[in-house]
Protein backbone atom coordinates (compact mmCIF):
# COMPACT_ATOMS: atom_id res chain seq x y z
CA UNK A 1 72.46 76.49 56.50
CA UNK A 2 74.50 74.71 59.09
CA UNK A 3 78.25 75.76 59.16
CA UNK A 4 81.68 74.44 61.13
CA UNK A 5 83.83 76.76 62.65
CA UNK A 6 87.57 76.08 62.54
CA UNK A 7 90.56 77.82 65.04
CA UNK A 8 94.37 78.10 64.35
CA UNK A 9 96.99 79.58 66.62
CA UNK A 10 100.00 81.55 64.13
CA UNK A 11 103.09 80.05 64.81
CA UNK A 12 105.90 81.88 63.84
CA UNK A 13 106.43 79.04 60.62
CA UNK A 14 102.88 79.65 60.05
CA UNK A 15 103.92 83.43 59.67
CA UNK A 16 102.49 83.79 55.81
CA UNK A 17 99.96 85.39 53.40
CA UNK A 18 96.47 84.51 54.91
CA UNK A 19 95.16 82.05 51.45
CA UNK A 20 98.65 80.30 51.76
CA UNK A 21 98.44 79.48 55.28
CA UNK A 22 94.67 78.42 55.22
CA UNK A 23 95.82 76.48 52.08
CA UNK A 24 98.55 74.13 53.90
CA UNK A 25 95.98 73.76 56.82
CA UNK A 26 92.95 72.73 54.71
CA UNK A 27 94.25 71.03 52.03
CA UNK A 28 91.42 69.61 51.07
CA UNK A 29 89.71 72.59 49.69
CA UNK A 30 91.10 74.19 46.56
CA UNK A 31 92.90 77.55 46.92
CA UNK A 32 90.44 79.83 44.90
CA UNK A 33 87.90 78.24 47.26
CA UNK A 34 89.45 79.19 50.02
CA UNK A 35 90.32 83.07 48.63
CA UNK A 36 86.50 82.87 48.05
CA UNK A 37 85.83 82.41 51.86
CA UNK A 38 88.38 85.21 52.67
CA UNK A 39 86.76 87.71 50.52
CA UNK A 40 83.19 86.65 51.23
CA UNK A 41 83.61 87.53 55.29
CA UNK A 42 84.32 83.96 56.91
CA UNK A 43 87.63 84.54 58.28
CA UNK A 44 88.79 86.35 60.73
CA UNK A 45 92.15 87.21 62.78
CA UNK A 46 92.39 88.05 66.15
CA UNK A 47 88.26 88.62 66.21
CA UNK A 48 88.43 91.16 63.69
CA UNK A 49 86.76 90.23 60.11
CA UNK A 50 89.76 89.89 57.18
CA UNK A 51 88.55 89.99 53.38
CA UNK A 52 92.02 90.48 51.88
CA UNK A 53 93.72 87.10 50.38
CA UNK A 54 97.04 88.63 50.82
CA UNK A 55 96.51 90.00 54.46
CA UNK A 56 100.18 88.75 56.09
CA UNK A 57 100.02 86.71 59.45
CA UNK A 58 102.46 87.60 62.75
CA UNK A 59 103.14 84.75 65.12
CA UNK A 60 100.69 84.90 67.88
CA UNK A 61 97.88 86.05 66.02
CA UNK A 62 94.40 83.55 66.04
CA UNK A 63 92.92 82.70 62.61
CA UNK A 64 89.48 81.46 62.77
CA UNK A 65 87.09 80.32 59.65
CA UNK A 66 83.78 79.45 59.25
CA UNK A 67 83.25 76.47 56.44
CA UNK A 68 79.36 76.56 55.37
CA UNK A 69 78.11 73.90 53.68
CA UNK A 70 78.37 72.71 50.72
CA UNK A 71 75.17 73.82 48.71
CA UNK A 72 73.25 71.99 46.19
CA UNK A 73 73.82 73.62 42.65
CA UNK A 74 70.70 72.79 41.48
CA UNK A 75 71.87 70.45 38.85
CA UNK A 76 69.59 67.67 38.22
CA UNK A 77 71.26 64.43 37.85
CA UNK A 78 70.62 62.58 34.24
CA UNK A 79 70.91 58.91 33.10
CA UNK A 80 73.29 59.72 30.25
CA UNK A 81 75.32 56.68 28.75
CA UNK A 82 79.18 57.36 29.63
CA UNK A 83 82.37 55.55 28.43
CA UNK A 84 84.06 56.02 31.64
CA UNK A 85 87.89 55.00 30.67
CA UNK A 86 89.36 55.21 34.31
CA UNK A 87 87.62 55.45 37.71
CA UNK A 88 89.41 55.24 41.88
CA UNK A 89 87.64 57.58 44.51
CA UNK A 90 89.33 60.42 42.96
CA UNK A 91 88.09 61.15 39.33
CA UNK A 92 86.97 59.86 36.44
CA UNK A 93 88.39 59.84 33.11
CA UNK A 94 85.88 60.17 30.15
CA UNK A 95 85.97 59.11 26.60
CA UNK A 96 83.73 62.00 25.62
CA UNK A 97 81.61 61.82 23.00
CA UNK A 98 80.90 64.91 19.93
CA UNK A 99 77.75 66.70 20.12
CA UNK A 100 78.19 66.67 24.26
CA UNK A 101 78.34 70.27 26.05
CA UNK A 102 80.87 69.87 28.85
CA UNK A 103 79.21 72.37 31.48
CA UNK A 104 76.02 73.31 31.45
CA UNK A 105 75.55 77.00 29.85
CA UNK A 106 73.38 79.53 28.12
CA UNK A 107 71.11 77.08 25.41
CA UNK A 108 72.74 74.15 27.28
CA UNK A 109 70.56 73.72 30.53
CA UNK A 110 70.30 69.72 30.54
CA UNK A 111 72.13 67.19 28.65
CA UNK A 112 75.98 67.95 29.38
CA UNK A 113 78.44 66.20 30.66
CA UNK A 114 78.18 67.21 34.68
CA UNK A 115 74.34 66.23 34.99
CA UNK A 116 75.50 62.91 33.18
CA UNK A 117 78.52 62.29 35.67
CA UNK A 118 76.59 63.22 38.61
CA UNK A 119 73.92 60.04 37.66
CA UNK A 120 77.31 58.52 37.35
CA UNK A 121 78.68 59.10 40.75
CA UNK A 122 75.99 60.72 42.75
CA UNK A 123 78.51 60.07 46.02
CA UNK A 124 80.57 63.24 44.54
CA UNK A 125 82.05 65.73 46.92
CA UNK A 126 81.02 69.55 46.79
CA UNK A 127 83.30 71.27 44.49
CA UNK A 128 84.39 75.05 44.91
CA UNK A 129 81.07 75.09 47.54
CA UNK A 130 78.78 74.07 45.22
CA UNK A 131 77.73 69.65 44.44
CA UNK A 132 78.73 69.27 41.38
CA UNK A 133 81.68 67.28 39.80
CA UNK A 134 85.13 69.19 39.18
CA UNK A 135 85.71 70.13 35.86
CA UNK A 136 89.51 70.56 35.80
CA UNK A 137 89.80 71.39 31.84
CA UNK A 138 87.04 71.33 28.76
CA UNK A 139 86.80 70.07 25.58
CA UNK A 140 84.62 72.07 22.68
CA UNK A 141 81.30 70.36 21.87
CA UNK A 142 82.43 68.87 18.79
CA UNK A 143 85.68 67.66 20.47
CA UNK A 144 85.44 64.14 21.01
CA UNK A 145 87.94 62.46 23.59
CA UNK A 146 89.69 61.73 27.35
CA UNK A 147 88.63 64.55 29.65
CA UNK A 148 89.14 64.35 33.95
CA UNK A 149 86.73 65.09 36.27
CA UNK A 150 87.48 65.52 40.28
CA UNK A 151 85.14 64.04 42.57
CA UNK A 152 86.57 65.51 45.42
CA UNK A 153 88.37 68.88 46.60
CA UNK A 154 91.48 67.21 47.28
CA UNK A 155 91.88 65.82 43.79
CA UNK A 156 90.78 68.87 42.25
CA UNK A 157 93.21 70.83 43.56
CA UNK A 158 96.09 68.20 42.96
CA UNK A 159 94.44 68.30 39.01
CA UNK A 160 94.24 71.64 38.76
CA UNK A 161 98.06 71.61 39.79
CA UNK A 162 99.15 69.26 37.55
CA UNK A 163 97.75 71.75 34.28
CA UNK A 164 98.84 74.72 35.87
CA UNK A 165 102.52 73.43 36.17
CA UNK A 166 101.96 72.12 32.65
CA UNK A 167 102.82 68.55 34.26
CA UNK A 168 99.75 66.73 31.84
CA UNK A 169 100.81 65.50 28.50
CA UNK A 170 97.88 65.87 25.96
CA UNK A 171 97.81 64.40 22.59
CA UNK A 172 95.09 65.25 19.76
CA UNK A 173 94.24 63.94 16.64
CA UNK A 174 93.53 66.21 13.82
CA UNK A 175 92.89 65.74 10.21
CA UNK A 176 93.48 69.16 8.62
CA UNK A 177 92.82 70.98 5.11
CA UNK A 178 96.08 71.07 3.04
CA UNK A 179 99.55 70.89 4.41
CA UNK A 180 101.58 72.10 7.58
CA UNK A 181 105.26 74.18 6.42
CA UNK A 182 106.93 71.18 8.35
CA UNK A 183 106.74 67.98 9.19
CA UNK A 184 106.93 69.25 13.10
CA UNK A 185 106.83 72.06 14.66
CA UNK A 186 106.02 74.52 17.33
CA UNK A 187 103.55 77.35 16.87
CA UNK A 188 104.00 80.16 19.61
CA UNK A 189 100.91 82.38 19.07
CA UNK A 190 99.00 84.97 21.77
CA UNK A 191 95.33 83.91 21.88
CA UNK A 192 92.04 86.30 23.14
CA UNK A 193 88.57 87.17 22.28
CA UNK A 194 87.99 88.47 18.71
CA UNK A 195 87.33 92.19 18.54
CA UNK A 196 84.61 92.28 16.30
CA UNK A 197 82.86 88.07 17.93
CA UNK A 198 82.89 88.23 21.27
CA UNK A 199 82.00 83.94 21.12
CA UNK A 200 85.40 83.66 19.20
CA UNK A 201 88.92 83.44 19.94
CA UNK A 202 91.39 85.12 18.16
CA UNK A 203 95.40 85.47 17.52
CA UNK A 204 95.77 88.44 18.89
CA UNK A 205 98.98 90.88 20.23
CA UNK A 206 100.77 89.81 23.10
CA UNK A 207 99.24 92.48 25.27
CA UNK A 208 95.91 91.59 24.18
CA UNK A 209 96.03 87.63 24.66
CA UNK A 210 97.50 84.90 27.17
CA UNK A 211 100.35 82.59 25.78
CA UNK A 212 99.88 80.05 23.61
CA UNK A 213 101.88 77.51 22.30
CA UNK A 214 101.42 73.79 20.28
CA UNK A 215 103.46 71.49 19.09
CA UNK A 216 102.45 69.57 16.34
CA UNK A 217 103.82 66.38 13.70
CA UNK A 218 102.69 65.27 10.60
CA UNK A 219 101.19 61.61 10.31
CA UNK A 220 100.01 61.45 7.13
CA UNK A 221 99.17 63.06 4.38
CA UNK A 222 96.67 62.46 1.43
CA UNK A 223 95.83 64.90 -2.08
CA UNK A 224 94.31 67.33 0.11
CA UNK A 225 94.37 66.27 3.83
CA UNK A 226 96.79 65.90 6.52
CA UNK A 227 96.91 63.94 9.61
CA UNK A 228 98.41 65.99 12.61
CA UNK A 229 99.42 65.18 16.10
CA UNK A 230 99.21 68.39 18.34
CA UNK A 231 100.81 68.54 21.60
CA UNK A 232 99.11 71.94 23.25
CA UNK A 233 101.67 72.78 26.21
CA UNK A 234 98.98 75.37 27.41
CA UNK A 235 94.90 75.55 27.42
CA UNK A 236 93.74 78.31 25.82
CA UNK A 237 90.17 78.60 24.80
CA UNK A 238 90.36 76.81 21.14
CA UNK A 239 93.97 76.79 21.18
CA UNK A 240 94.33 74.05 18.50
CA UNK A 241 91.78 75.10 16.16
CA UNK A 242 93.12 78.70 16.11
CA UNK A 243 97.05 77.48 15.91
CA UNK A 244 96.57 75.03 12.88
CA UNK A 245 94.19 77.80 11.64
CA UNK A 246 96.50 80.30 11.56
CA UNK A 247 99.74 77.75 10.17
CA UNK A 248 97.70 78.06 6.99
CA UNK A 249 95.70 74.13 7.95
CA UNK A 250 92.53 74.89 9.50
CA UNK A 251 90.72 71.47 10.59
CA UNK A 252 88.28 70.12 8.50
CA UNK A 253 84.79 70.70 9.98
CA UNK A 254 85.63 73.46 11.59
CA UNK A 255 83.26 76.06 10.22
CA UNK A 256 84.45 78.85 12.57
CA UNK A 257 88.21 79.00 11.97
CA UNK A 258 87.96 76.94 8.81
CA UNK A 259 86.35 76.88 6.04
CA UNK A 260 82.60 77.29 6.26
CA UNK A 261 81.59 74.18 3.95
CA UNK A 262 83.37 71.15 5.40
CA UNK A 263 85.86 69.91 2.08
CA UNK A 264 84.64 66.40 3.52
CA UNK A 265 81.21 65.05 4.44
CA UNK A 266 81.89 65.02 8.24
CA UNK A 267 78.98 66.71 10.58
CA UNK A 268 81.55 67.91 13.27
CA UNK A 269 85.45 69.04 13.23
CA UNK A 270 87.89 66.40 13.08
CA UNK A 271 89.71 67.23 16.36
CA UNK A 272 89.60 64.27 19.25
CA UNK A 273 91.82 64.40 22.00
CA UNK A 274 93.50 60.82 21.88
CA UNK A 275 95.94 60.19 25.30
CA UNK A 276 96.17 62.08 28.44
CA UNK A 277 99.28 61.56 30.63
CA UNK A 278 99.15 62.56 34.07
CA UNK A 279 100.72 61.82 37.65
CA UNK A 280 97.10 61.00 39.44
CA UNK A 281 96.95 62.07 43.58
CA UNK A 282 98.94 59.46 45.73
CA UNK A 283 100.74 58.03 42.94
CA UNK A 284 104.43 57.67 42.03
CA UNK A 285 104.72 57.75 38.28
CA UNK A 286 102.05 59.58 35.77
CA UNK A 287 99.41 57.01 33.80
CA UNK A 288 98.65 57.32 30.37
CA UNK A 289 94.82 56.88 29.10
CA UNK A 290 93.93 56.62 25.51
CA UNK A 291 90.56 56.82 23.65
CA UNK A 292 90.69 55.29 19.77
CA UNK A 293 89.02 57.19 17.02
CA UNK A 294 85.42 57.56 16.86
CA UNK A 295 83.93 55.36 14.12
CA UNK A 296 82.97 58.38 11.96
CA UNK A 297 86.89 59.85 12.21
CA UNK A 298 88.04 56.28 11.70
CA UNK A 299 85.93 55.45 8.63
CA UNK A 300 86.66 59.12 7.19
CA UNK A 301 90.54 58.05 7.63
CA UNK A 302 90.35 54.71 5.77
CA UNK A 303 87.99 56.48 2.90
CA UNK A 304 91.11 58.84 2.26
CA UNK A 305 93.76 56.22 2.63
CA UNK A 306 91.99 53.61 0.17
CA UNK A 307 91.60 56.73 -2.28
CA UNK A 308 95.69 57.82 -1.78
């Protein structure tokens, strides 16, 4: 495996933790990329092998780190239709369909949404060291809607960014059994694994979760449905599902949180991630991407509104 070798002389601005300082000089790798190099042996200071992210810098000091490269994943590309919303040499945005595993995973070896975006773009960068496309944030299997994908480290990173500053506005679409408390709200409730289903997520104390909070509105409501608009403000592992599960609403299709026979003939959960707004790398002002209603959410919606 060839491999570049890169030098830097510590100045005393460049005095800093070792991951920050390697950070502002390679920007084009993502930080948890570069910790990865740091703890794996590449880097060293003054000659002397440093495997500590935190290890602080003195002026003076040399910094040198060895970049292998990029390795294949082992991901075969696959010529999977895509309704590709938005594309620049950055990312893509995808109207994802349901039934479609984002990343591939145990009983999901083939048929996701990476092998399908590497046919796509087969030009992509390596990602976190490996060739595949960066997956930035994930939507459940039977989530439909916009998801972003990096095709380089440099846009990764800025993505990654923009959800861990909470700078993305997210808007879903869900049509739930009975009736939210209010017609808006927010719902502020700690999220981890269940207990007693390790594949679930759970409400859970607030030292046994991560925080987790939606806001939601009522659009409409019918005999036994209602239409809600969530706003998640973090991205917890089923964060909707669980939240409007636990305000008493639990989405219809959702056998897991919900009820286990669907009150509606629908073969996945009504949940679909309608409008993403983010700032996008080397722009001014954020851009806002929609994807309309699948046809079998759409003609579920005008079968209940014809019957109201």
């Amino acid at each position: 495996m060839s491999t570049s070798t890169l030098t830097f002389e510590i100045t005393p601005a460049d005095a800093d933790r070792l991951d920050k300082f390697l950070v502002s000089q390679l920007p084009q790798f993502s930080r948890s990329r570069l910790q990865g190099l740091i703890r794996d042996g590449f880097v060293q200071v003054n000659a002397k092998t440093v495997t500590k992210t935190g290890t602080v810098l003195a002026p003076g000091q040399t910094v040198e780190i060895v970049l292998p490269e990029t390795v294949p994943s082992g991901l075969i590309p696959e010529e999977i239709p895509l309704t590709v919303v938005f594309e620049n040499q950055d990312l893509m945005v995808i109207n994802k369909p349901a039934g479609m595993v984002v990343h591939p995973a145990a009983g999901h070896a083939t048929g996701t949404l990476v092998h399908a975006a590497l046919a796509h773009a087969p030009e992509l960068e390596g990602i976190g060291g490996e060739r595949r496309p960066g997956i930035v944030h994930r939507l459940d299997k039977d989530t439909s809607g916009l998801i972003m994908v990096a095709k380089n480290e440099r846009s990764h990173r800025w993505l990654q960014d923009q959800f861990r500053l909470r700078r993305v506005k997210k808007v879903y679409l869900a049509l739930v059994d009975g009736f939210a408390p209010t017609p808006t709200g927010r719902i502020e409730a700690f999220i981890g694994r269940d207990p007693e289903h390790r594949k679930k997520m759970a409400i859970v104390s607030a030292q046994k979760g991560r925080e987790a909070v939606t806001e939601y509105r009522v659009l409409e409501t019918f005999a036994n449905h209602s239409l809600i608009e969530a706003h998640p403000l973090t991205g917890r592992t089923h964060q909707i599902r669980l939240h409007l599960a636990f305000l008493g609403c639990p989405i219809v299709g959702d056998s897991i949180y919900g009820h286990r026979k669907p009150s509606l003939g629908l073969q996945r959960h009504f949940l679909h991630a309608a409008r993403l707004t983010i700032q996008l790398p080397g722009e001014a002002q954020p851009r806002t991407f929609e994807a309309a209603l699948p046809l079998e959410l759409d003609d579920l919606l005008s079968s209940l509104r014809s019957h109201h």
